[in-house]
C-alpha atoms as a PDB file:
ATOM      1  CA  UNK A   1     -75.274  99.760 115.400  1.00  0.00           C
ATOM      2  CA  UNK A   2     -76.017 103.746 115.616  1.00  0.00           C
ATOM      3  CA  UNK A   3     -77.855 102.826 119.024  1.00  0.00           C
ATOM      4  CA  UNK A   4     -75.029 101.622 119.960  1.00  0.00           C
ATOM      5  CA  UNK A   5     -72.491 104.461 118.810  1.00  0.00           C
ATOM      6  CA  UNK A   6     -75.453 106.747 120.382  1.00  0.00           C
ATOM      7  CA  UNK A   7     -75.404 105.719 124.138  1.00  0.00           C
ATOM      8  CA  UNK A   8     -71.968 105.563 123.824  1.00  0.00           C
ATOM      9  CA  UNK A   9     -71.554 108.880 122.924  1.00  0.00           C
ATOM     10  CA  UNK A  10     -73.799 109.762 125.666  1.00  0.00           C
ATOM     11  CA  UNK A  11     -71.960 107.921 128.385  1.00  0.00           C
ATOM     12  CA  UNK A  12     -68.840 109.646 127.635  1.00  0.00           C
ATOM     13  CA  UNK A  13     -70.677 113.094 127.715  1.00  0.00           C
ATOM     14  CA  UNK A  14     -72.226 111.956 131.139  1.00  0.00           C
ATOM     15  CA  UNK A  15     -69.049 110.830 132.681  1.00  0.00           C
ATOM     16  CA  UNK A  16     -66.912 113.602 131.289  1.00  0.00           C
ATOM     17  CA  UNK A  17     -69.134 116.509 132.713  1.00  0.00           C
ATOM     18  CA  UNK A  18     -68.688 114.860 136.618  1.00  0.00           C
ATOM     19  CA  UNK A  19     -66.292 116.927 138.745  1.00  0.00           C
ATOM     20  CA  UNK A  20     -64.721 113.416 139.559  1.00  0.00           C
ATOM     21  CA  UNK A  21     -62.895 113.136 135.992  1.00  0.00           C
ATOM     22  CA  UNK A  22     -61.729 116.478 136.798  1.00  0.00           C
ATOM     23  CA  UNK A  23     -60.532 115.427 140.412  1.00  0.00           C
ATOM     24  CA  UNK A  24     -59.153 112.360 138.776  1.00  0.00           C
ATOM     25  CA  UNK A  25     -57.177 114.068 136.189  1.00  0.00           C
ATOM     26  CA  UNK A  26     -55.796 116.775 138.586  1.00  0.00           C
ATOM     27  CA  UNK A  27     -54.116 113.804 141.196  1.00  0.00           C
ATOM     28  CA  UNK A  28     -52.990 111.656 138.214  1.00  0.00           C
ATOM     29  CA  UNK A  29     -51.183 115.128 137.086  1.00  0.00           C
ATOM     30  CA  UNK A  30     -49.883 115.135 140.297  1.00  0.00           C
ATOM     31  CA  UNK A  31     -48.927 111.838 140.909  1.00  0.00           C
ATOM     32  CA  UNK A  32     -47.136 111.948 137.867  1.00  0.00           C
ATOM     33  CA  UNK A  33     -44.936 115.019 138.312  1.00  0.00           C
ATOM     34  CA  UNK A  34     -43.737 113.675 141.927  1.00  0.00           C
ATOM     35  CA  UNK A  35     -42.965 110.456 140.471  1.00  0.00           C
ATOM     36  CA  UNK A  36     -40.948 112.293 137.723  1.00  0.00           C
ATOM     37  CA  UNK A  37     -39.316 114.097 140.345  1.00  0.00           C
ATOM     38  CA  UNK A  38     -38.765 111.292 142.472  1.00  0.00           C
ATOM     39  CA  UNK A  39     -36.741 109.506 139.806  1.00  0.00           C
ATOM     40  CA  UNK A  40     -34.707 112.448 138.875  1.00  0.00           C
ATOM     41  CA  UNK A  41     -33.002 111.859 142.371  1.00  0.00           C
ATOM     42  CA  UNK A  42     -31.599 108.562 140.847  1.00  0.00           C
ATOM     43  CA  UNK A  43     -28.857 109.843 139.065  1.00  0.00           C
ATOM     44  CA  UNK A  44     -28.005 111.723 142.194  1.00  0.00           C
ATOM     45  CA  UNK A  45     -27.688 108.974 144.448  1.00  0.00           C
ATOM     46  CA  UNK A  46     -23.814 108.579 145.760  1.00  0.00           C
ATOM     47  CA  UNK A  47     -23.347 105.669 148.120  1.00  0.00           C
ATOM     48  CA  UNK A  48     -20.169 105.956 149.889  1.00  0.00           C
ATOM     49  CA  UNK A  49     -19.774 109.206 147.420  1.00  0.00           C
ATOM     50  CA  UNK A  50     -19.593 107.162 144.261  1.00  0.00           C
ATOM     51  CA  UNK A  51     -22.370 108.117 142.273  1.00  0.00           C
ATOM     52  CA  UNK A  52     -24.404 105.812 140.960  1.00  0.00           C
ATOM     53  CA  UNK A  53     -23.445 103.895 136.830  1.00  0.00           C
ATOM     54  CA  UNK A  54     -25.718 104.898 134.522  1.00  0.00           C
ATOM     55  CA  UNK A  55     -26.469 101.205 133.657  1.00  0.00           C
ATOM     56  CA  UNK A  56     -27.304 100.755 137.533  1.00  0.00           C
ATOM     57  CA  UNK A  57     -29.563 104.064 137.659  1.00  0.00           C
ATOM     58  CA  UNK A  58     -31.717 102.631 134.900  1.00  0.00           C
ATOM     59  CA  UNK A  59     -31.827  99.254 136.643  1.00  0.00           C
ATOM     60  CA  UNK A  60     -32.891 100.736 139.742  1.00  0.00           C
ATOM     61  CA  UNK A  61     -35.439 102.848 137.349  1.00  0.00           C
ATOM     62  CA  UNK A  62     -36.985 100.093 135.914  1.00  0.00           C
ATOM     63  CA  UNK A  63     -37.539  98.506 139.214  1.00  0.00           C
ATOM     64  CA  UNK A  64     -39.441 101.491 140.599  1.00  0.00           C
ATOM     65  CA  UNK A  65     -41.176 102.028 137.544  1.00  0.00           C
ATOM     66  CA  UNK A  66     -42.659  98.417 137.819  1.00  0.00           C
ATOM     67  CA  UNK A  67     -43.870 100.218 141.312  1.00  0.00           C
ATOM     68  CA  UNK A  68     -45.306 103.138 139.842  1.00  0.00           C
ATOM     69  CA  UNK A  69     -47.423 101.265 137.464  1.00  0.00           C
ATOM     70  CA  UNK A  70     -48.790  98.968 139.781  1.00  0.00           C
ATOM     71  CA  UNK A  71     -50.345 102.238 141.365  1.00  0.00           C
ATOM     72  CA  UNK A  72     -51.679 103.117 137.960  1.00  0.00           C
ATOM     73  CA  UNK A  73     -53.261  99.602 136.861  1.00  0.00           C
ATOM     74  CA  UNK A  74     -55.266  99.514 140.839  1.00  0.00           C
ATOM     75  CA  UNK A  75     -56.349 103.122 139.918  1.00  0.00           C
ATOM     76  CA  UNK A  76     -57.400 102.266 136.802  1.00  0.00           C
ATOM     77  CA  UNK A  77     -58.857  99.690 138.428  1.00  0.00           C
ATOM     78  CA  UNK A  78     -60.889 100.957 140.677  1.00  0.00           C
ATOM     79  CA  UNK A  79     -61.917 103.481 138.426  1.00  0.00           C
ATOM     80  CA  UNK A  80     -63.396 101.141 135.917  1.00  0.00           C
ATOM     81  CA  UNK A  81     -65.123  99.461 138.982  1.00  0.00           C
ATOM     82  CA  UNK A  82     -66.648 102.618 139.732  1.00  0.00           C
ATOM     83  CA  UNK A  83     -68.304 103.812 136.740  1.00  0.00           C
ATOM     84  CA  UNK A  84     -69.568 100.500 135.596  1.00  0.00           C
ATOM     85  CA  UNK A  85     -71.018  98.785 138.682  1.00  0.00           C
ATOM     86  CA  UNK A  86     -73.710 101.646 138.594  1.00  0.00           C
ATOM     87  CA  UNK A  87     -73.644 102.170 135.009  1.00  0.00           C
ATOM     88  CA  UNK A  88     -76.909  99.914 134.304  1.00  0.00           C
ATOM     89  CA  UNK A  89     -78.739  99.693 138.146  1.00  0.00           C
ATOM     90  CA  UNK A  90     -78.381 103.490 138.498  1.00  0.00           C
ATOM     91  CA  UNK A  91     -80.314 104.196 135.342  1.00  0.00           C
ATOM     92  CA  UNK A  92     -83.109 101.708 135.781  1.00  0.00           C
ATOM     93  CA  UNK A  93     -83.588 103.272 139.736  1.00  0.00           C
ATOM     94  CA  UNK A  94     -83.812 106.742 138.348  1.00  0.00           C
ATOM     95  CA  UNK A  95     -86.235 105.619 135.581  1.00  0.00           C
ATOM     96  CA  UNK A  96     -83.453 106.586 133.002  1.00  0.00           C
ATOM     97  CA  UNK A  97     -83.391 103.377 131.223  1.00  0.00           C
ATOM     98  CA  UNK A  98     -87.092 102.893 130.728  1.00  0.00           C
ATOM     99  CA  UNK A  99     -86.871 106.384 129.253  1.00  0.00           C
ATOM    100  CA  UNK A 100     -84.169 105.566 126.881  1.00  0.00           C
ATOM    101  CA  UNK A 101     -85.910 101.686 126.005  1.00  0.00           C
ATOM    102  CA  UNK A 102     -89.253 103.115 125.276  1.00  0.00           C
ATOM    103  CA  UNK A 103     -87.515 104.535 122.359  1.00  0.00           C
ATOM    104  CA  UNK A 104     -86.368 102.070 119.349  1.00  0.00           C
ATOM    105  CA  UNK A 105     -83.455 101.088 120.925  1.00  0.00           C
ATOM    106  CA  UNK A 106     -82.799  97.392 121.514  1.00  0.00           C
ATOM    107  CA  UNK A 107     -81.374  96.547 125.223  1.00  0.00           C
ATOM    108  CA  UNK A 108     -78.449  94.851 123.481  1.00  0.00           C
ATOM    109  CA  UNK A 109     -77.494  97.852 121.979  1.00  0.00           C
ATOM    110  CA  UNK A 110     -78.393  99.789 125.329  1.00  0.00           C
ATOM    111  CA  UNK A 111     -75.364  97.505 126.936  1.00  0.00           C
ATOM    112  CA  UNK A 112     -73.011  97.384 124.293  1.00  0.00           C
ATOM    113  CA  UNK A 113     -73.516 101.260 123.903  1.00  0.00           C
ATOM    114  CA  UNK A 114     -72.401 101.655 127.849  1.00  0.00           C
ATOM    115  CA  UNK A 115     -70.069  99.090 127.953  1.00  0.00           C
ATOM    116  CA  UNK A 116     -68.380 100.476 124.252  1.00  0.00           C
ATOM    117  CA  UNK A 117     -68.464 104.463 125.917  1.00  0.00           C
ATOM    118  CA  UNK A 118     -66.882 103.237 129.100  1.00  0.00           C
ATOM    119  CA  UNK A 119     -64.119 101.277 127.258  1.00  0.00           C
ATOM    120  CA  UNK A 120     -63.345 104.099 125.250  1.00  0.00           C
ATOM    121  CA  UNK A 121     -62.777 106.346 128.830  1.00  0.00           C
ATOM    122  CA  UNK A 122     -60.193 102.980 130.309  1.00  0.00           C
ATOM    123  CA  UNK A 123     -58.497 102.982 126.838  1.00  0.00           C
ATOM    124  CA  UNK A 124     -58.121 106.778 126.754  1.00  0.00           C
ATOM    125  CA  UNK A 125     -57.048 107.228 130.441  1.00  0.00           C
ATOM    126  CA  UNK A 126     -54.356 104.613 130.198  1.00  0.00           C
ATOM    127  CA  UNK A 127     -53.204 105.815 127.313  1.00  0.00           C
ATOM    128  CA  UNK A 128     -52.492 109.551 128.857  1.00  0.00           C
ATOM    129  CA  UNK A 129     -51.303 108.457 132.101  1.00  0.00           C
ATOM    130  CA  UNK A 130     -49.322 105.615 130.988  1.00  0.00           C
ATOM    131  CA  UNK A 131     -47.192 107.645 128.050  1.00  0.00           C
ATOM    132  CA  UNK A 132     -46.809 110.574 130.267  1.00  0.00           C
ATOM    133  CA  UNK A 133     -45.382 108.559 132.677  1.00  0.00           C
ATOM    134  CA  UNK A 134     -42.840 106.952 130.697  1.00  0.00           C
ATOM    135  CA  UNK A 135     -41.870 109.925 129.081  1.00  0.00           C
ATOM    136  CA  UNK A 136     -41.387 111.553 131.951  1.00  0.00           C
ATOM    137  CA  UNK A 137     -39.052 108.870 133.513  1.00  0.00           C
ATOM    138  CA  UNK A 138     -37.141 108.601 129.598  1.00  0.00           C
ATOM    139  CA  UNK A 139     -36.602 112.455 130.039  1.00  0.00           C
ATOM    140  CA  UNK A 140     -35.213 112.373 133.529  1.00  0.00           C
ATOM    141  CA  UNK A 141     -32.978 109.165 133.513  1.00  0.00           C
ATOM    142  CA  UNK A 142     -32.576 108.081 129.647  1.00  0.00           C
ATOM    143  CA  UNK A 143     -34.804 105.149 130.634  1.00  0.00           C
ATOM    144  CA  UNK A 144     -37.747 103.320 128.442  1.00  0.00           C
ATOM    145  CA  UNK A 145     -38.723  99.577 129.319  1.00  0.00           C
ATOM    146  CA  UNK A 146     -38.164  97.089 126.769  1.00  0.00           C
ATOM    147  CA  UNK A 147     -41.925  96.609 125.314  1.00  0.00           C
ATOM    148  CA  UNK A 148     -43.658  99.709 126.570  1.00  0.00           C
ATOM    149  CA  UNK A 149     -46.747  99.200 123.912  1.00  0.00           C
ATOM    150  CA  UNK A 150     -47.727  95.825 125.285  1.00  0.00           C
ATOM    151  CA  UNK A 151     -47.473  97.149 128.942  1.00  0.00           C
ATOM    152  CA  UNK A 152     -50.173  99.486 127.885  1.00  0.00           C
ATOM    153  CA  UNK A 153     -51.814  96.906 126.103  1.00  0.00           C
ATOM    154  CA  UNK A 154     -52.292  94.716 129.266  1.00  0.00           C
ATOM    155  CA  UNK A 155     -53.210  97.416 131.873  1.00  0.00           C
ATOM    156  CA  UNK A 156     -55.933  98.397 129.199  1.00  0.00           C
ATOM    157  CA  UNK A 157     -57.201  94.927 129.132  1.00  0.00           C
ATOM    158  CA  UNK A 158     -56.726  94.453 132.949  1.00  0.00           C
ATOM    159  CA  UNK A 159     -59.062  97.312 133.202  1.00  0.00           C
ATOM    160  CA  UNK A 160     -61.450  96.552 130.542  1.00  0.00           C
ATOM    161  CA  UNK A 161     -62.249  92.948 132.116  1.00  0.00           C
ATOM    162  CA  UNK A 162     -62.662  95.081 135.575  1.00  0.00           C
ATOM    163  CA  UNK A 163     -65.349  97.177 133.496  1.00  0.00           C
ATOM    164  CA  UNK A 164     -67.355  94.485 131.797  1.00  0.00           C
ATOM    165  CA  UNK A 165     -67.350  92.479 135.255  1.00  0.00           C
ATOM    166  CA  UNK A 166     -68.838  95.300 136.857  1.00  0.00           C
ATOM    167  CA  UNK A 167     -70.912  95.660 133.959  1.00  0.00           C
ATOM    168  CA  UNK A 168     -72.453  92.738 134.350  1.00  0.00           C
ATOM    169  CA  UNK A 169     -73.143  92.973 138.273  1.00  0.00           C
ATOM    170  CA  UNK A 170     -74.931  96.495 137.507  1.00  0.00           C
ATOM    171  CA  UNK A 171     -77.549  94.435 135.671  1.00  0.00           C
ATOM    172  CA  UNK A 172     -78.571  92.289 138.760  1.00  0.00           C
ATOM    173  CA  UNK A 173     -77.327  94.182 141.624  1.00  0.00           C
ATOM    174  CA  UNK A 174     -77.168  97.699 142.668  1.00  0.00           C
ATOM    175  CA  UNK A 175     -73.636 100.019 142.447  1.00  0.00           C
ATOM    176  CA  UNK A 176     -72.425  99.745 145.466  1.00  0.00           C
ATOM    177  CA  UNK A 177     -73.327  96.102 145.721  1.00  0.00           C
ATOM    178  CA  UNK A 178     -71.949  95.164 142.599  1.00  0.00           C
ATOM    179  CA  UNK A 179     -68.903  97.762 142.979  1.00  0.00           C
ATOM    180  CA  UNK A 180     -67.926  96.284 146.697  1.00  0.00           C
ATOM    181  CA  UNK A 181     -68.186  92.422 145.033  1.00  0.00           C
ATOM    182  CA  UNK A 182     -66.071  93.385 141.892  1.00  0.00           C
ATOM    183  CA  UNK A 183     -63.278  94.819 144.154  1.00  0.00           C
ATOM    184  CA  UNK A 184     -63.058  91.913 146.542  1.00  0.00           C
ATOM    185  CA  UNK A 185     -63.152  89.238 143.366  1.00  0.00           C
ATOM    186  CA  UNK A 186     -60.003  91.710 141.839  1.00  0.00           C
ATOM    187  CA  UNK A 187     -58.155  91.503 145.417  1.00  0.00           C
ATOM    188  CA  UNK A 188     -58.880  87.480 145.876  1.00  0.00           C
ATOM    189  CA  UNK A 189     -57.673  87.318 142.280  1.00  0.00           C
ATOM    190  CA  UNK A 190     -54.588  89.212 142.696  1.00  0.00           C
ATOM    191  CA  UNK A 191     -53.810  86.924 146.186  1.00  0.00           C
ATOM    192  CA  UNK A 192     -55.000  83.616 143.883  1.00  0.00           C
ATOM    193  CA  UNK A 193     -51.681  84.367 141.663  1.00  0.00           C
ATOM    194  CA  UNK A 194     -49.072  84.484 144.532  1.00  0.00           C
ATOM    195  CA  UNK A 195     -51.179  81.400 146.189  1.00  0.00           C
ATOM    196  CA  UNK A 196     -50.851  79.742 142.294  1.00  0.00           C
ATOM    197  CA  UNK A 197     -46.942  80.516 142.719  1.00  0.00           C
ATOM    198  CA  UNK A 198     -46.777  78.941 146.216  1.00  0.00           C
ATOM    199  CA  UNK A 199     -48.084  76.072 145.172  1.00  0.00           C
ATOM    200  CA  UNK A 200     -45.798  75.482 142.495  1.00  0.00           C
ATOM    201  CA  UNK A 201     -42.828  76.608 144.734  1.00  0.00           C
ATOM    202  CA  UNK A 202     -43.681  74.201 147.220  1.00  0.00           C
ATOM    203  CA  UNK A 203     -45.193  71.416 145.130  1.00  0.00           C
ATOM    204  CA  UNK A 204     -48.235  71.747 146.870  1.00  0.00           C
ATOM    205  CA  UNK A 205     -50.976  70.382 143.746  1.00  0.00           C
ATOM    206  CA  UNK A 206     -54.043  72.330 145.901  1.00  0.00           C
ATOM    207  CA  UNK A 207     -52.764  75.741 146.021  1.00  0.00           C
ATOM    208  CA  UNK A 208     -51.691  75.525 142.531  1.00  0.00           C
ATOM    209  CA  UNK A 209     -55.071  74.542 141.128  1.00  0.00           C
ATOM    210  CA  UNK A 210     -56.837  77.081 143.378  1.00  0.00           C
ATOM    211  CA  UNK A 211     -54.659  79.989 142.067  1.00  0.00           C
ATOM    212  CA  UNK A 212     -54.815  78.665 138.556  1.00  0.00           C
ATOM    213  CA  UNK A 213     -58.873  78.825 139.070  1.00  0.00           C
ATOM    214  CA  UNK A 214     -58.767  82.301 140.666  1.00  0.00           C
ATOM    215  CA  UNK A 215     -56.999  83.410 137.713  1.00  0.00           C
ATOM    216  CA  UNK A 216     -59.652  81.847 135.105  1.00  0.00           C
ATOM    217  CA  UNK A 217     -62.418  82.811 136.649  1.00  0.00           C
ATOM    218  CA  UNK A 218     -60.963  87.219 137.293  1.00  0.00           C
ATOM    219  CA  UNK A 219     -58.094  87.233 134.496  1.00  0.00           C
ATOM    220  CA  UNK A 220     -56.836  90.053 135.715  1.00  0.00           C
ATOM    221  CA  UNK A 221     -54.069  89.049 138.048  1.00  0.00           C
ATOM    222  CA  UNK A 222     -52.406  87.352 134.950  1.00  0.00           C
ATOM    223  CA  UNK A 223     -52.836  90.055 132.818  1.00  0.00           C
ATOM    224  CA  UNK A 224     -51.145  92.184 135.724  1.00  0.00           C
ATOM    225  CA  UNK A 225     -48.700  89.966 135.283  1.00  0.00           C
ATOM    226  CA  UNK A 226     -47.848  90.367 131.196  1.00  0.00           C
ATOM    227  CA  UNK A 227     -47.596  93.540 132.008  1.00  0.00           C
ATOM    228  CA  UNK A 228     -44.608  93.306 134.332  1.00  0.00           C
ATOM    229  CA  UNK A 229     -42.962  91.604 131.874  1.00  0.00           C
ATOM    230  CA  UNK A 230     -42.955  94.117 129.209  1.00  0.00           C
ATOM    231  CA  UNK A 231     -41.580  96.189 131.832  1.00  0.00           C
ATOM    232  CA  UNK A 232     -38.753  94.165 133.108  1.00  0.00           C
ATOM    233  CA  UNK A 233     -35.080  95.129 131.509  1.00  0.00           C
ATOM    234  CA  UNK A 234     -33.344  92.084 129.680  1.00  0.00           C
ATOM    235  CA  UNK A 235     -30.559  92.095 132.710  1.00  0.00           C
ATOM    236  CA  UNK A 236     -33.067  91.510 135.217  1.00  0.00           C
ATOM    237  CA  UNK A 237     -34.613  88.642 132.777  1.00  0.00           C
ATOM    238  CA  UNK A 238     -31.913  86.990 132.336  1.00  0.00           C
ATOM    239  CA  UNK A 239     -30.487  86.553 135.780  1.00  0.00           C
ATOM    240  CA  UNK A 240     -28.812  89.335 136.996  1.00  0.00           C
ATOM    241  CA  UNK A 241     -31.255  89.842 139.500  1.00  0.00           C
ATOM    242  CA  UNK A 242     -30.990  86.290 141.212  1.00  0.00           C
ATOM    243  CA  UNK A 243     -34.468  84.516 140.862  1.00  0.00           C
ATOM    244  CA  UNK A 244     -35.675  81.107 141.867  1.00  0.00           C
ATOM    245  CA  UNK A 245     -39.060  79.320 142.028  1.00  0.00           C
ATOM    246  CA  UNK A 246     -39.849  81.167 144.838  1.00  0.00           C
ATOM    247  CA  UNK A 247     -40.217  84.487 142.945  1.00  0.00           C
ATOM    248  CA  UNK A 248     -42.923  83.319 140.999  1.00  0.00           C
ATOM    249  CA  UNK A 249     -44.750  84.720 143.994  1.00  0.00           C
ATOM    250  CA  UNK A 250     -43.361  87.993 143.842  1.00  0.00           C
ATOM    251  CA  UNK A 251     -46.615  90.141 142.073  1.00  0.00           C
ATOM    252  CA  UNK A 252     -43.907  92.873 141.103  1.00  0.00           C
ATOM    253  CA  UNK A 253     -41.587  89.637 138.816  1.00  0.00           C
ATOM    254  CA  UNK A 254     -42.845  87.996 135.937  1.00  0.00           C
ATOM    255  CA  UNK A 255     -39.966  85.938 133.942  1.00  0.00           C
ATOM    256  CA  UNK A 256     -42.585  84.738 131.314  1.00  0.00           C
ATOM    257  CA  UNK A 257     -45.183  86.441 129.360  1.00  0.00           C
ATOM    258  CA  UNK A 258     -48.773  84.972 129.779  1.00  0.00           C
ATOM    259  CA  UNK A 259     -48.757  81.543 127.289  1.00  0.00           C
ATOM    260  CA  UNK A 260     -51.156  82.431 124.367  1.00  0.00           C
ATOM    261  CA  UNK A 261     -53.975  80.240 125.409  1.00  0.00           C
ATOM    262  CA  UNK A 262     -54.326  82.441 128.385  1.00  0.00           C
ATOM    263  CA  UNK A 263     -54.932  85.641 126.023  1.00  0.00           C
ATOM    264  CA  UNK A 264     -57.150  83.304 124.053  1.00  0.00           C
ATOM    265  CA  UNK A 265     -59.309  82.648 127.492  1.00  0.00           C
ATOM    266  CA  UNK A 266     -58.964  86.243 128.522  1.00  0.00           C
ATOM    267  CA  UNK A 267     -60.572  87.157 124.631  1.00  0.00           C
ATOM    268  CA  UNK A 268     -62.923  84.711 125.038  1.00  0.00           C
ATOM    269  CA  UNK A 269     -63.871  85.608 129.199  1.00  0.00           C
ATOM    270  CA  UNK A 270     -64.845  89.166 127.756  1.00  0.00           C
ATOM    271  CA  UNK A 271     -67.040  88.171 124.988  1.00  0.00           C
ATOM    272  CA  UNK A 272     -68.573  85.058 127.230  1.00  0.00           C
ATOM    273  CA  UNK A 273     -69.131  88.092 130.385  1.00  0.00           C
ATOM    274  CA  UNK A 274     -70.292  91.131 127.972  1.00  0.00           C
ATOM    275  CA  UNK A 275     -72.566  88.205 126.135  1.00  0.00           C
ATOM    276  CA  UNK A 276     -74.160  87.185 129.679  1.00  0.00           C
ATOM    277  CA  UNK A 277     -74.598  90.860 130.735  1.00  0.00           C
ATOM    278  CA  UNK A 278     -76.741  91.406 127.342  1.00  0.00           C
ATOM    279  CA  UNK A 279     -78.810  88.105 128.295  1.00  0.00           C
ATOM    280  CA  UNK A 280     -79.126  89.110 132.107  1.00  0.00           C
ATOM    281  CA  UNK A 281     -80.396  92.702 131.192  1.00  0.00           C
ATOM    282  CA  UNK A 282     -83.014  91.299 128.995  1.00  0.00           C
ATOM    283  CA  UNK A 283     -84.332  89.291 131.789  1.00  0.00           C
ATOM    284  CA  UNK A 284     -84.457  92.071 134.358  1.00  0.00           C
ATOM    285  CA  UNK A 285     -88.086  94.370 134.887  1.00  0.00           C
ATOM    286  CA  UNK A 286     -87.305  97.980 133.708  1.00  0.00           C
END
């Protein structure tokens, strides 16, 4: 286990020291103070010169929040994408890895090590961004979602199954190989849970059990999904918003949390892909 705990340690120090966390810090910073001050404007919105209720400001808040985290969960997205996909290849073509094997240092633990000091960087950047966010909207408009802890909770895990995908492609395929194929297999997942929604709008048995697949085999989309419902308000759940069948297909509604046995499969998905990235690794020629 201190093999592990070790290249852990060292993959945080690695991916700390590059200008891009720096970069990436700055324009989260950013993005975060013009989304503050975008929904400061909210109380200040008259139409017809009648301001706005407080009860509807926060409405409309939550709404756009829902927005503003979606741009969070496909940055953290493509974030994790991008430091896992070379994690592995990059160090075996630089010769890095055979360095760091010839010592005694199992390849097991060589994985789990990256994949542990990567998930530490999601968990941590969520985290930040995520609570800063929301305190900056409840300071601004008097506004929190109902069940802002398991909002964080699924982003982190959206991005964590993003990580240990691309994980696992950087141990048979180089970065940008592995990093174009995880992106497309997160956007065909994220289109397989508005087809899975079609298909039960429309009855249609095909489009349902494609979706349904799309979501098995990436869990991210439904995870996406959990975490629009810890941000919807209790007015919007319960109808005031008018919703139908058909906006099961909206990507920005979710009326139901994800059914247990889907968190189940999403638990199990991670140890089954972080299991097969240990057993592909030890297959590959350092």
């Amino acid at each position: 286990m201190r093999g592990v705990l070790v290249i852990a340690r060292l993959v945080i120090h690695e991916v700390l020291r590059r200008r891009l966390v720096l970069a990436l810090l700055a324009l989260t910073l950013l993005a975060i103070g013009l989304t503050t001050w975008g929904f400061s404007r909210i109380p200040t919105l008259a139409p017809d010169g009648v301001p706005l209720p407080p009860p509807t400001a926060r409405l409309l808040a939550s709404q756009l929040l829902i927005l503003v985290m979606f741009m969070f969960s496909q940055v953290l997205a493509l974030s994790a994408v991008f430091v896992a996909s070379p994690a592995i290849s990059g160090d075996v073509e630089s010769g890095v890895a055979q360095a760091m094997l010839a010592r005694p240092l199992s390849r097991w633990q060589y994985v789990l090590g990256k994949w542990l000091g990567l998930a530490v960087l999601v968990v941590a950047y969520a985290a930040l961004a995520v609570s800063a966010e929301l305190a900056g909207v409840f300071l601004v408009v008097d506004y929190l979602p109902p069940r802002p802890l398991e909002c964080l909770a699924f982003l982190i895990a959206e991005g964590i199954v993003l990580l240990t995908f691309g994980l696992l492609l950087s141990t048979s395929f180089s970065g940008m190989v592995g990093g174009v194929a995880a992106l497309m297999l997160f956007g065909l997942a994220w289109l397989g849970g508005i087809v899975a929604a079609l298909g039960a709008t429309f009855e249609n048995e095909v489009l349902e059990r494609v979706g349904t697949a799309t979501k098995l085999i990436l869990p991210t989309d439904g995870l996406w999904r959990g975490a629009v419902y810890a941000l919807e308000p209790v007015s919007v759940l319960s109808g005031a918003i008018p919703s139908g069948p058909s906006s099961l297909a909206n990507p920005f509604f979710a009326s139901a949390p994800p059914p247990p046995a889907y968190l189940v499969w999403c638990a199990l998905w991670l140890g089954g892909v972080l299991g097969l990235a240990v057993w592909s690794f030890s297959r590959r020629e350092v």
